[in-house]
PDB file of N, CA and C in Angstrom:
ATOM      1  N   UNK A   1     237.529 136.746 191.424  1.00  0.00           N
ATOM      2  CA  UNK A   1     237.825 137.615 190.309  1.00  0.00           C
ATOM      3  C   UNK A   1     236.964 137.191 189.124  1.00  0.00           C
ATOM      4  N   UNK A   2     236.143 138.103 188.183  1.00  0.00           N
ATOM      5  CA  UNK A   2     235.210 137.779 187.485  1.00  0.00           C
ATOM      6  C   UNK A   2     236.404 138.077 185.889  1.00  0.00           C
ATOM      7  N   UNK A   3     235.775 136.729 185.288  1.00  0.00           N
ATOM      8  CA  UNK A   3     237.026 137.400 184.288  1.00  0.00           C
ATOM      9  C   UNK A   3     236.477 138.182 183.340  1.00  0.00           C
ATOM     10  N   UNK A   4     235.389 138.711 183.379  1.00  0.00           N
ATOM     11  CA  UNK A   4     235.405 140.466 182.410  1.00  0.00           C
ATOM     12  C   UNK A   4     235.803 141.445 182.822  1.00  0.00           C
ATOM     13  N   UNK A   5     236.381 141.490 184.209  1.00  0.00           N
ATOM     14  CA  UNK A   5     237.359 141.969 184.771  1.00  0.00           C
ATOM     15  C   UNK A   5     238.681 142.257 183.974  1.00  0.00           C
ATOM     16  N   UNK A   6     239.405 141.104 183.466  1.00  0.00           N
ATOM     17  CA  UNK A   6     240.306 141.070 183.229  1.00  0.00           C
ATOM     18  C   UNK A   6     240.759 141.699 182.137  1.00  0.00           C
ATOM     19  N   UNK A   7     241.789 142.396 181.536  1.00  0.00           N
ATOM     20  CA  UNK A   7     242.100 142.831 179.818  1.00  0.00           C
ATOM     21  C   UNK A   7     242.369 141.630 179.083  1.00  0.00           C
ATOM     22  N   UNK A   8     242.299 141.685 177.939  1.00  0.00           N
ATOM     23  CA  UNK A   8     242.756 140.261 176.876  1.00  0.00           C
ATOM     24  C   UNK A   8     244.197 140.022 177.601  1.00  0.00           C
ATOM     25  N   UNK A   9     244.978 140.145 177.577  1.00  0.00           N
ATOM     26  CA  UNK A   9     246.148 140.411 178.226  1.00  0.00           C
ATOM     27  C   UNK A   9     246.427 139.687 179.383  1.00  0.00           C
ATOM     28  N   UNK A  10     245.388 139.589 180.411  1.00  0.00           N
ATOM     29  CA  UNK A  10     245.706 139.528 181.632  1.00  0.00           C
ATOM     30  C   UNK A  10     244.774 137.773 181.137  1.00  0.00           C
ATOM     31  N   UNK A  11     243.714 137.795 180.495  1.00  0.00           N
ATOM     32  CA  UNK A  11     243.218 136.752 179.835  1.00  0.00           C
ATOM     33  C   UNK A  11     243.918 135.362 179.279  1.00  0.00           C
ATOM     34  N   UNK A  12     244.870 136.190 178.558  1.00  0.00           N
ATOM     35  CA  UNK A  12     245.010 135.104 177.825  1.00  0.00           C
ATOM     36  C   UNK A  12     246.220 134.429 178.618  1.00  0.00           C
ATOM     37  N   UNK A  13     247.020 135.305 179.783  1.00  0.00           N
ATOM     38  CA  UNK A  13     247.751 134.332 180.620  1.00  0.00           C
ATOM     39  C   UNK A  13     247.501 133.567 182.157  1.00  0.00           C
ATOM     40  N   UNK A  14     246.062 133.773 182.051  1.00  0.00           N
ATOM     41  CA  UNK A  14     245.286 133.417 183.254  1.00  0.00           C
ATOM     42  C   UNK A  14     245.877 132.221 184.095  1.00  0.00           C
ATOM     43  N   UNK A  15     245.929 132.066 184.996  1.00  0.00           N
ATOM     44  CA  UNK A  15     246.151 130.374 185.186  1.00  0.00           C
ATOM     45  C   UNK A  15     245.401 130.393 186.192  1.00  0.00           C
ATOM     46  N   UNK A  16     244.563 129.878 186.683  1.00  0.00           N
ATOM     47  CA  UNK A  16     244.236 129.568 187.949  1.00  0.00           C
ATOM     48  C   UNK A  16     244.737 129.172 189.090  1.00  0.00           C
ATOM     49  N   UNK A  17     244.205 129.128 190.221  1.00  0.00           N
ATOM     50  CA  UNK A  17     244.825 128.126 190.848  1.00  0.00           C
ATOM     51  C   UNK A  17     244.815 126.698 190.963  1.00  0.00           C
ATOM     52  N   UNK A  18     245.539 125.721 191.563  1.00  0.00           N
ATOM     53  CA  UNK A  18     245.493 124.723 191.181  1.00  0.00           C
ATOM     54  C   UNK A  18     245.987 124.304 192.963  1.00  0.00           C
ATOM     55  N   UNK A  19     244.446 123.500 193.338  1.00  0.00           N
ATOM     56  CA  UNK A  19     244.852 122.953 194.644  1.00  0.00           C
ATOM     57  C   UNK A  19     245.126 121.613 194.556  1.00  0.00           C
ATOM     58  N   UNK A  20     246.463 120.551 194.148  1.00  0.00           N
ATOM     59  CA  UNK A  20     246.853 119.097 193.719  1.00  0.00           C
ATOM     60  C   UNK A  20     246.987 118.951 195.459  1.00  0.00           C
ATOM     61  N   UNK A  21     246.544 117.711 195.644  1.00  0.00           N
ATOM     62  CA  UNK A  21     247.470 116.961 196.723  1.00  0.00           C
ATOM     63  C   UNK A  21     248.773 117.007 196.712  1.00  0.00           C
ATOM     64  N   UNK A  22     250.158 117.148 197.676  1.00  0.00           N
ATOM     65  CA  UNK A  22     251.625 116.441 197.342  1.00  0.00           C
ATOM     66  C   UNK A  22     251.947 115.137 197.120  1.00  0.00           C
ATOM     67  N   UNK A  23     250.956 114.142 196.558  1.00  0.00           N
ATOM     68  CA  UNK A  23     251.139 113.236 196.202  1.00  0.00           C
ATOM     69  C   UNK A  23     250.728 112.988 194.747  1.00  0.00           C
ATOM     70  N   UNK A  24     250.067 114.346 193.775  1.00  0.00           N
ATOM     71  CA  UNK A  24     249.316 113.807 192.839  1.00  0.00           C
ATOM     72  C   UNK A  24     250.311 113.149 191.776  1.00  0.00           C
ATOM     73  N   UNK A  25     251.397 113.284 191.256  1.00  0.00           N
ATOM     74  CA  UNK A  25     252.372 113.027 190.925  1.00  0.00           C
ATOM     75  C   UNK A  25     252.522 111.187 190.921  1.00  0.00           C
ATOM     76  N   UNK A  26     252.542 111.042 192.442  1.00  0.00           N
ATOM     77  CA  UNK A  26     252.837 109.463 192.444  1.00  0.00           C
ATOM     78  C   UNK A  26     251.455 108.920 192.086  1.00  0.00           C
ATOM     79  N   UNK A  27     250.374 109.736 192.305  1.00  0.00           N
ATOM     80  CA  UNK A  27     249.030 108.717 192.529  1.00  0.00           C
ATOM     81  C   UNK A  27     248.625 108.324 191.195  1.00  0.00           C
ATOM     82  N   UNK A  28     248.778 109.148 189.795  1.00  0.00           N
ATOM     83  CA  UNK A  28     249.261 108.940 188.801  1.00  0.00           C
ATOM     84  C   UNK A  28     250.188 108.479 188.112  1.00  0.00           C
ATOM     85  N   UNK A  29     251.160 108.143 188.577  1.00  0.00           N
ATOM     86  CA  UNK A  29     252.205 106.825 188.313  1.00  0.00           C
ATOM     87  C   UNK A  29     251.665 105.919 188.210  1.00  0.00           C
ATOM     88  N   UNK A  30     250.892 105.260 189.140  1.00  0.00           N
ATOM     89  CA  UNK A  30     250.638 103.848 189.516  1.00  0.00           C
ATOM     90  C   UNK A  30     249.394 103.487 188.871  1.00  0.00           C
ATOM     91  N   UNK A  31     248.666 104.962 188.163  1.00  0.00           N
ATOM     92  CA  UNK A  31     247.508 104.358 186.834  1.00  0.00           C
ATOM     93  C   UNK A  31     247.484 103.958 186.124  1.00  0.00           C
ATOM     94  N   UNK A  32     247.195 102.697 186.163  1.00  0.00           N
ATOM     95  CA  UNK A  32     247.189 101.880 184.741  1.00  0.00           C
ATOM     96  C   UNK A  32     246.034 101.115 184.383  1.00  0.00           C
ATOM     97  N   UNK A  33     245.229 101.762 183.194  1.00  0.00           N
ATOM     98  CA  UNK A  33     244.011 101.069 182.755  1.00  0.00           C
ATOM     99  C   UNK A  33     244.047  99.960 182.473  1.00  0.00           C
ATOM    100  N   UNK A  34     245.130  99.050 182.645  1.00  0.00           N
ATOM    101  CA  UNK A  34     245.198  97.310 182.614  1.00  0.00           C
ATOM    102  C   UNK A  34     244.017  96.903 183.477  1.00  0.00           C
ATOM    103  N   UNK A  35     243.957  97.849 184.750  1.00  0.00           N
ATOM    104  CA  UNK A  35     243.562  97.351 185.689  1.00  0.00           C
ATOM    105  C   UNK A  35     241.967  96.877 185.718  1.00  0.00           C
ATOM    106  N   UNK A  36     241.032  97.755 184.919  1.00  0.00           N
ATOM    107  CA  UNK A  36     239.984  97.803 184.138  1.00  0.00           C
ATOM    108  C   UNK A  36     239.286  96.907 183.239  1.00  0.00           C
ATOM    109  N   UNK A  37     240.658  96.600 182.493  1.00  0.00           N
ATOM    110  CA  UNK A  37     240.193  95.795 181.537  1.00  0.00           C
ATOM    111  C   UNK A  37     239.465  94.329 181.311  1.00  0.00           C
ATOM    112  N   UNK A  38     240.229  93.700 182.494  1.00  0.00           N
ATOM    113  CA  UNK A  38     238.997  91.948 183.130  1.00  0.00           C
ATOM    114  C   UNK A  38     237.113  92.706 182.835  1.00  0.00           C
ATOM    115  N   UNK A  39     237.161  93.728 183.137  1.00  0.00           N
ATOM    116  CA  UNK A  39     235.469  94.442 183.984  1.00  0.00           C
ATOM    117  C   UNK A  39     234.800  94.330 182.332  1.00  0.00           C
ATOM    118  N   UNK A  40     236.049  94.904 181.160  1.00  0.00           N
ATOM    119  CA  UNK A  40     234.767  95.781 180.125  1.00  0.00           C
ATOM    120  C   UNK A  40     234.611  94.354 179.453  1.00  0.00           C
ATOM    121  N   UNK A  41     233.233  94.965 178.519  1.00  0.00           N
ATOM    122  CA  UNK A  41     233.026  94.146 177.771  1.00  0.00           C
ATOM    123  C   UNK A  41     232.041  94.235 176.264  1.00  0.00           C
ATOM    124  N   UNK A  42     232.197  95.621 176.252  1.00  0.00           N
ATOM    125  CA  UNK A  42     232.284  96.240 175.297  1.00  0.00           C
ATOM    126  C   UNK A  42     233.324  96.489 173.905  1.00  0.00           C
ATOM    127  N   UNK A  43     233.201  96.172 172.411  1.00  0.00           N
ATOM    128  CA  UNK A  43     233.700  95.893 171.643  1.00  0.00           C
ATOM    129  C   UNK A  43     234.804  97.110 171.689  1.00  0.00           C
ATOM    130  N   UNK A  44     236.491  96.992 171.542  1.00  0.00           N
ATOM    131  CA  UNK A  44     237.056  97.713 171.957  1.00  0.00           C
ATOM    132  C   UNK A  44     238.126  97.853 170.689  1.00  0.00           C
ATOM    133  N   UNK A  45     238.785  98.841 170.165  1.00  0.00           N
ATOM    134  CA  UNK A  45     239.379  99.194 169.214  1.00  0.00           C
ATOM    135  C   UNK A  45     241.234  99.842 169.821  1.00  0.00           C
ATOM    136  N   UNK A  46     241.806  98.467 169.772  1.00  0.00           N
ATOM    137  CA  UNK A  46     242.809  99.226 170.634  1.00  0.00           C
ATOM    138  C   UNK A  46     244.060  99.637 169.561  1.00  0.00           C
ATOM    139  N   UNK A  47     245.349 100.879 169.561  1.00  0.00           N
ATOM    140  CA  UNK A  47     246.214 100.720 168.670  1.00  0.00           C
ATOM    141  C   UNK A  47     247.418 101.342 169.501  1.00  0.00           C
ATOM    142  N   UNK A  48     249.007 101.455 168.876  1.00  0.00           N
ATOM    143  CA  UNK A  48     249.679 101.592 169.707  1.00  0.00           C
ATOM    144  C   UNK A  48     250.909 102.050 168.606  1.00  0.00           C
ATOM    145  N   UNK A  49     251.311 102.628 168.733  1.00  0.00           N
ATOM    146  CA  UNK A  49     252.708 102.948 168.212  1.00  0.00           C
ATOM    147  C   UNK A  49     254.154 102.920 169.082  1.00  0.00           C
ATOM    148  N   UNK A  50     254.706 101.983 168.443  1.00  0.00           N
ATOM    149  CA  UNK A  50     256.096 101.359 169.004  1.00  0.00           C
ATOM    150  C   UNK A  50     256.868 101.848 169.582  1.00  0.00           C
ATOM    151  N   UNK A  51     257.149 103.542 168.805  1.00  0.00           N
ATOM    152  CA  UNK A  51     257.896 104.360 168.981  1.00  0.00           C
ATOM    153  C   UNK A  51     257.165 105.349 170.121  1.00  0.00           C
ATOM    154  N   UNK A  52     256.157 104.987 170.820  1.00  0.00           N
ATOM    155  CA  UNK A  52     255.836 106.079 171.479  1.00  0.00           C
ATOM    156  C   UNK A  52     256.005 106.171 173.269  1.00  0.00           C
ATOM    157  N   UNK A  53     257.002 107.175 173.398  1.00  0.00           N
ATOM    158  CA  UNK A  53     257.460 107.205 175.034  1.00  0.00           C
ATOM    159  C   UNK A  53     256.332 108.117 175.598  1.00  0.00           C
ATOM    160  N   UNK A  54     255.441 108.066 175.808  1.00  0.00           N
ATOM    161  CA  UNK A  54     254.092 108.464 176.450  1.00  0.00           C
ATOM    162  C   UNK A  54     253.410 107.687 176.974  1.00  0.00           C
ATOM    163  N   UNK A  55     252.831 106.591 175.778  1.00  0.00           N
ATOM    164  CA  UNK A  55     252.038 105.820 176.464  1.00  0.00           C
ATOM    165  C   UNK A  55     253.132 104.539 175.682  1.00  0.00           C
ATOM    166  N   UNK A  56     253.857 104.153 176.773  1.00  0.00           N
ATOM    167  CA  UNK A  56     255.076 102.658 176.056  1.00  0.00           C
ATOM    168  C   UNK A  56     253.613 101.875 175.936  1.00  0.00           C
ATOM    169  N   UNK A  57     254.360 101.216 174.424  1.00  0.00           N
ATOM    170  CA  UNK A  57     253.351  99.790 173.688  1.00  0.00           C
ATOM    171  C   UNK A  57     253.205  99.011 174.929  1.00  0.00           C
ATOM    172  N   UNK A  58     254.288  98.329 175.691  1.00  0.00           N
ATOM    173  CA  UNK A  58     253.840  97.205 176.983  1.00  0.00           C
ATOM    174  C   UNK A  58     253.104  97.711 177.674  1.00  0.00           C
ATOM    175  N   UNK A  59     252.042  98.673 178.087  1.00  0.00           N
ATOM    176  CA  UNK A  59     250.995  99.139 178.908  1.00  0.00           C
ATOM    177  C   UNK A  59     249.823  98.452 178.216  1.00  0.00           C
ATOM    178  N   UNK A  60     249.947  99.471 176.636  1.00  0.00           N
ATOM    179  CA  UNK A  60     248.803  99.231 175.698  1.00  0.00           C
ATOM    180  C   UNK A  60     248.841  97.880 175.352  1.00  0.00           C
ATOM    181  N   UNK A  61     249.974  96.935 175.377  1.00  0.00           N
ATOM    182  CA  UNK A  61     249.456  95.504 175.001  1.00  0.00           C
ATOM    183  C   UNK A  61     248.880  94.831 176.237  1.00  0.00           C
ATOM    184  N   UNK A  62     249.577  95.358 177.567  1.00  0.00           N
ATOM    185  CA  UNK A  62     248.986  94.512 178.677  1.00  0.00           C
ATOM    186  C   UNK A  62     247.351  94.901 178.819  1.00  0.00           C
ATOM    187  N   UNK A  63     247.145  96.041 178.487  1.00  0.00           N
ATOM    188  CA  UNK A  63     245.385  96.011 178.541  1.00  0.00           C
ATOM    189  C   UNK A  63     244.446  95.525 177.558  1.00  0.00           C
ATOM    190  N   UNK A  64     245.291  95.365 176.754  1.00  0.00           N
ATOM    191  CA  UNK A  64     244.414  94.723 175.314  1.00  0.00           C
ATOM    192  C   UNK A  64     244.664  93.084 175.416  1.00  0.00           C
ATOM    193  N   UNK A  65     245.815  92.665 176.325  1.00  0.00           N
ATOM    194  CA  UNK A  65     246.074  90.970 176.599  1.00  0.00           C
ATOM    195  C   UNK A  65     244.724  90.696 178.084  1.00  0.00           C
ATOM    196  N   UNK A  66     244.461  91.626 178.442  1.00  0.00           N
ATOM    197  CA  UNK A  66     243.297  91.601 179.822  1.00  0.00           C
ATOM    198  C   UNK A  66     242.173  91.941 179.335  1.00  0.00           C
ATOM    199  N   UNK A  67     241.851  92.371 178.441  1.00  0.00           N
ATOM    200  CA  UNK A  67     240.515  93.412 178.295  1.00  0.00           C
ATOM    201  C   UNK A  67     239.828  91.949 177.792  1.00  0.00           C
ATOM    202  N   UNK A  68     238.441  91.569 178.201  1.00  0.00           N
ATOM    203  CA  UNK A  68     237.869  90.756 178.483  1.00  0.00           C
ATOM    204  C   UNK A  68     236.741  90.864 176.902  1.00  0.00           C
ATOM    205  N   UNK A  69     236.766  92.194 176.610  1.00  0.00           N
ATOM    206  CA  UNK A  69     235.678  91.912 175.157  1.00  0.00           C
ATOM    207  C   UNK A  69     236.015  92.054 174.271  1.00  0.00           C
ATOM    208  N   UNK A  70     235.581  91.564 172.928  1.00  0.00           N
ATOM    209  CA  UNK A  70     235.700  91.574 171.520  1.00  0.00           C
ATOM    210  C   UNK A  70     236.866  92.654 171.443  1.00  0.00           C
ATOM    211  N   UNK A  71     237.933  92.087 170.786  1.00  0.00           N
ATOM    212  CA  UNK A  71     238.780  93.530 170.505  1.00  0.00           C
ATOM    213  C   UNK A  71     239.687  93.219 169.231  1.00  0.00           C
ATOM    214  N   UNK A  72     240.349  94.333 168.624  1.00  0.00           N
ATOM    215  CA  UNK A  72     241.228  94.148 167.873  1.00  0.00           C
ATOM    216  C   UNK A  72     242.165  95.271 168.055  1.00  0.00           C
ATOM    217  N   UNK A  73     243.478  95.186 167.170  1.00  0.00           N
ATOM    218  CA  UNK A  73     244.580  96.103 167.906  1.00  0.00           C
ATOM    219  C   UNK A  73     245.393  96.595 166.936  1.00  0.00           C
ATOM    220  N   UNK A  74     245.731  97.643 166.284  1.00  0.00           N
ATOM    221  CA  UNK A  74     246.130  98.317 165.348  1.00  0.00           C
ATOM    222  C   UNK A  74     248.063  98.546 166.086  1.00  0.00           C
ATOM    223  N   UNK A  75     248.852  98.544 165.608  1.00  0.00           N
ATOM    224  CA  UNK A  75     250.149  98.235 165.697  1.00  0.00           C
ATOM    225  C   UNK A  75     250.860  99.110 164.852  1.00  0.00           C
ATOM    226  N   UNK A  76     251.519 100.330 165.170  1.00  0.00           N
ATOM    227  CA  UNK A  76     252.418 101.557 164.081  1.00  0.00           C
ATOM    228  C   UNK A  76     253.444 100.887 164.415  1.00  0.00           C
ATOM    229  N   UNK A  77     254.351 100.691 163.744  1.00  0.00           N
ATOM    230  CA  UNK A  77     255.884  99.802 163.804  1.00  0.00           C
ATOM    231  C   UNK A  77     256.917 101.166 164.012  1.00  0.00           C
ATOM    232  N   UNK A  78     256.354 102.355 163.649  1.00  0.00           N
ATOM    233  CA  UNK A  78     257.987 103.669 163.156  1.00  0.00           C
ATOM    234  C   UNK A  78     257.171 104.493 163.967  1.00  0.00           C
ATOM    235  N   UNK A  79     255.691 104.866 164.439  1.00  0.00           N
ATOM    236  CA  UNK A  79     255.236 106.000 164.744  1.00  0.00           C
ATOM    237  C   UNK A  79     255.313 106.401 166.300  1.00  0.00           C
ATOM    238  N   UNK A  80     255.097 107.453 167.118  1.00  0.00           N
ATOM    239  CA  UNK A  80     255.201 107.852 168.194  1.00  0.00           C
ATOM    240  C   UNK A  80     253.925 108.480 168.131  1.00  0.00           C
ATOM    241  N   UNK A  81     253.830 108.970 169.435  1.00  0.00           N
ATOM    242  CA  UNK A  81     252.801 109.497 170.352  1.00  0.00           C
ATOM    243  C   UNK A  81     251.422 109.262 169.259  1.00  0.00           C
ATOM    244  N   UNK A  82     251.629 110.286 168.421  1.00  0.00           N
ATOM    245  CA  UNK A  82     250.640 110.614 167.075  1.00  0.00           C
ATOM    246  C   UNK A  82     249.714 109.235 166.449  1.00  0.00           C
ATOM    247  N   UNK A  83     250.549 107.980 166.784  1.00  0.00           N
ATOM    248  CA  UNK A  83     249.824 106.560 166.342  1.00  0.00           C
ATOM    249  C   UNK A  83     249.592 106.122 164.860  1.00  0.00           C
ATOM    250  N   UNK A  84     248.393 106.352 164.547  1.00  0.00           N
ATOM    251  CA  UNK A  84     248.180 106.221 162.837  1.00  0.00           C
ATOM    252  C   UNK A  84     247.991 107.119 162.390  1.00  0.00           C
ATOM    253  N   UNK A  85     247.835 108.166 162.974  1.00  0.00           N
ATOM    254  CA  UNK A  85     247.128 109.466 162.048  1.00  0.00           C
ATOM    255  C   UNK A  85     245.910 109.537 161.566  1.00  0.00           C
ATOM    256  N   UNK A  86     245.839 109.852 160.720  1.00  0.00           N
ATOM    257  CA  UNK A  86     244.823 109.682 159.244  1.00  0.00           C
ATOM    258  C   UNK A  86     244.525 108.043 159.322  1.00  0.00           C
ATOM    259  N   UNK A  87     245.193 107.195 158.978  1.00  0.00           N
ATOM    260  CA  UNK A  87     245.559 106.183 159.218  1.00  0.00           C
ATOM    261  C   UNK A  87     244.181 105.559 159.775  1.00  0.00           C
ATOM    262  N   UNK A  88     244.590 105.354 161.500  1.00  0.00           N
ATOM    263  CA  UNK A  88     243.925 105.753 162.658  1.00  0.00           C
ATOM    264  C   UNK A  88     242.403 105.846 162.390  1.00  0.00           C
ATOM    265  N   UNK A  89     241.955 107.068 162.033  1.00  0.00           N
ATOM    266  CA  UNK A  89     241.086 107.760 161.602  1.00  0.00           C
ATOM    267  C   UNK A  89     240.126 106.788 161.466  1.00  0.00           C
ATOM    268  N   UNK A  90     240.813 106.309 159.775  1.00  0.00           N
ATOM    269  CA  UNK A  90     240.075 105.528 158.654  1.00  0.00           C
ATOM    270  C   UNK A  90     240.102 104.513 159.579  1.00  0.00           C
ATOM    271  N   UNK A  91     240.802 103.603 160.323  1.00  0.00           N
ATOM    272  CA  UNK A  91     240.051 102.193 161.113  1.00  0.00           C
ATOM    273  C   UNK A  91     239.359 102.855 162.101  1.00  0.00           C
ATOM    274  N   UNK A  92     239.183 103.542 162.381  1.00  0.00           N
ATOM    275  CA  UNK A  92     237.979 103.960 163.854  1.00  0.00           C
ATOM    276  C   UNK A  92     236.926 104.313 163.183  1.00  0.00           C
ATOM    277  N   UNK A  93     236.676 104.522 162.055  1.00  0.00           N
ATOM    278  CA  UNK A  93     235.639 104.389 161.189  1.00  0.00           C
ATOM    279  C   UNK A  93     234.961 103.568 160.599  1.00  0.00           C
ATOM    280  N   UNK A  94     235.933 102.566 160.700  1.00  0.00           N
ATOM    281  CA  UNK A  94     235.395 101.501 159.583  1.00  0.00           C
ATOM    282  C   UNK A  94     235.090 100.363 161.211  1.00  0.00           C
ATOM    283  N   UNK A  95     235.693 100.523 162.074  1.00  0.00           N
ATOM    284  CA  UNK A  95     235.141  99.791 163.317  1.00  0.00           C
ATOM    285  C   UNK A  95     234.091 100.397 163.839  1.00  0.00           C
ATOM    286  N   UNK A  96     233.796 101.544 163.765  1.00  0.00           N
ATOM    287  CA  UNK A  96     232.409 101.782 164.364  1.00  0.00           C
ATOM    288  C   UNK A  96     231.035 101.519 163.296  1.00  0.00           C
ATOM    289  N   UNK A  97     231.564 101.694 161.836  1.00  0.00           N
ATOM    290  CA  UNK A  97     230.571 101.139 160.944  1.00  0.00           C
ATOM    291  C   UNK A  97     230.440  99.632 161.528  1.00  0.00           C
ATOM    292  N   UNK A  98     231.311  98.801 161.240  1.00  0.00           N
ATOM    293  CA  UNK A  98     231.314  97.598 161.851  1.00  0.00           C
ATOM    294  C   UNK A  98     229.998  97.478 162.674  1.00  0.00           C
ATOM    295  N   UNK A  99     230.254  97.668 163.436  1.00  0.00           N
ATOM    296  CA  UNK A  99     228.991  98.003 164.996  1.00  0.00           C
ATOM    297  C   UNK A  99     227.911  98.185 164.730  1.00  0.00           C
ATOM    298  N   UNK A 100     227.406  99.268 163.863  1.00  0.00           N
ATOM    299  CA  UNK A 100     226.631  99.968 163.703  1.00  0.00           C
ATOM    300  C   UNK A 100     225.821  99.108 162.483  1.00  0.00           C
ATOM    301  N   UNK A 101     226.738  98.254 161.696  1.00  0.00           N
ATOM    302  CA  UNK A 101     225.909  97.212 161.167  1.00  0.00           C
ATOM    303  C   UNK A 101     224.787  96.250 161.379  1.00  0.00           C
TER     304      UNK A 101
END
């Protein structure tokens, strides 16, 4: 199906199909970029908010306690998913100036 085919309509609720394995579910459970982290070694900017049930802080600290290069780690004490915000922003800025020095 070519989608100029389609009306805006039929567009804008398109979905495709989607061929997942019946396992994609679990095979994504068991991802965890901890696993990675011994390998890099590239200067790394890690941060985490306390409050956030997405990615729980004990993931993000176990890869930043493994991650093998230069790093530092930004810590929201009240925030969820969202992290620093603006916040955020301004240190991923001022760490890539860093670098770029």
């Amino acid at each position: 199906m070519a989608f100029f085919d389609l009306s805006l309509d039929q567009l804008q609720t398109y979905k495709p199909p989607r061929n997942e394995p019946d396992d994609f579910d679990a095979f994504w459970r068991d991802f965890d970029g901890v696993n990675f982290a011994t390998r890099a070694n590239a200067s790394a900017l890690f941060s985490t908010a306390l409050m956030d049930t997405t990615c729980p802080p004990s993931t993000v600290f176990a890869a930043y306690n493994y991650y093998a290069g230069p790093k530092q780690i930004m810590v929201y004490e009240f925030n969820q998913h969202d992290g620093g915000g603006i916040h955020q922003f301004v240190q991923k800025l001022e760490f890539l100036h860093a670098l770029w020095q």
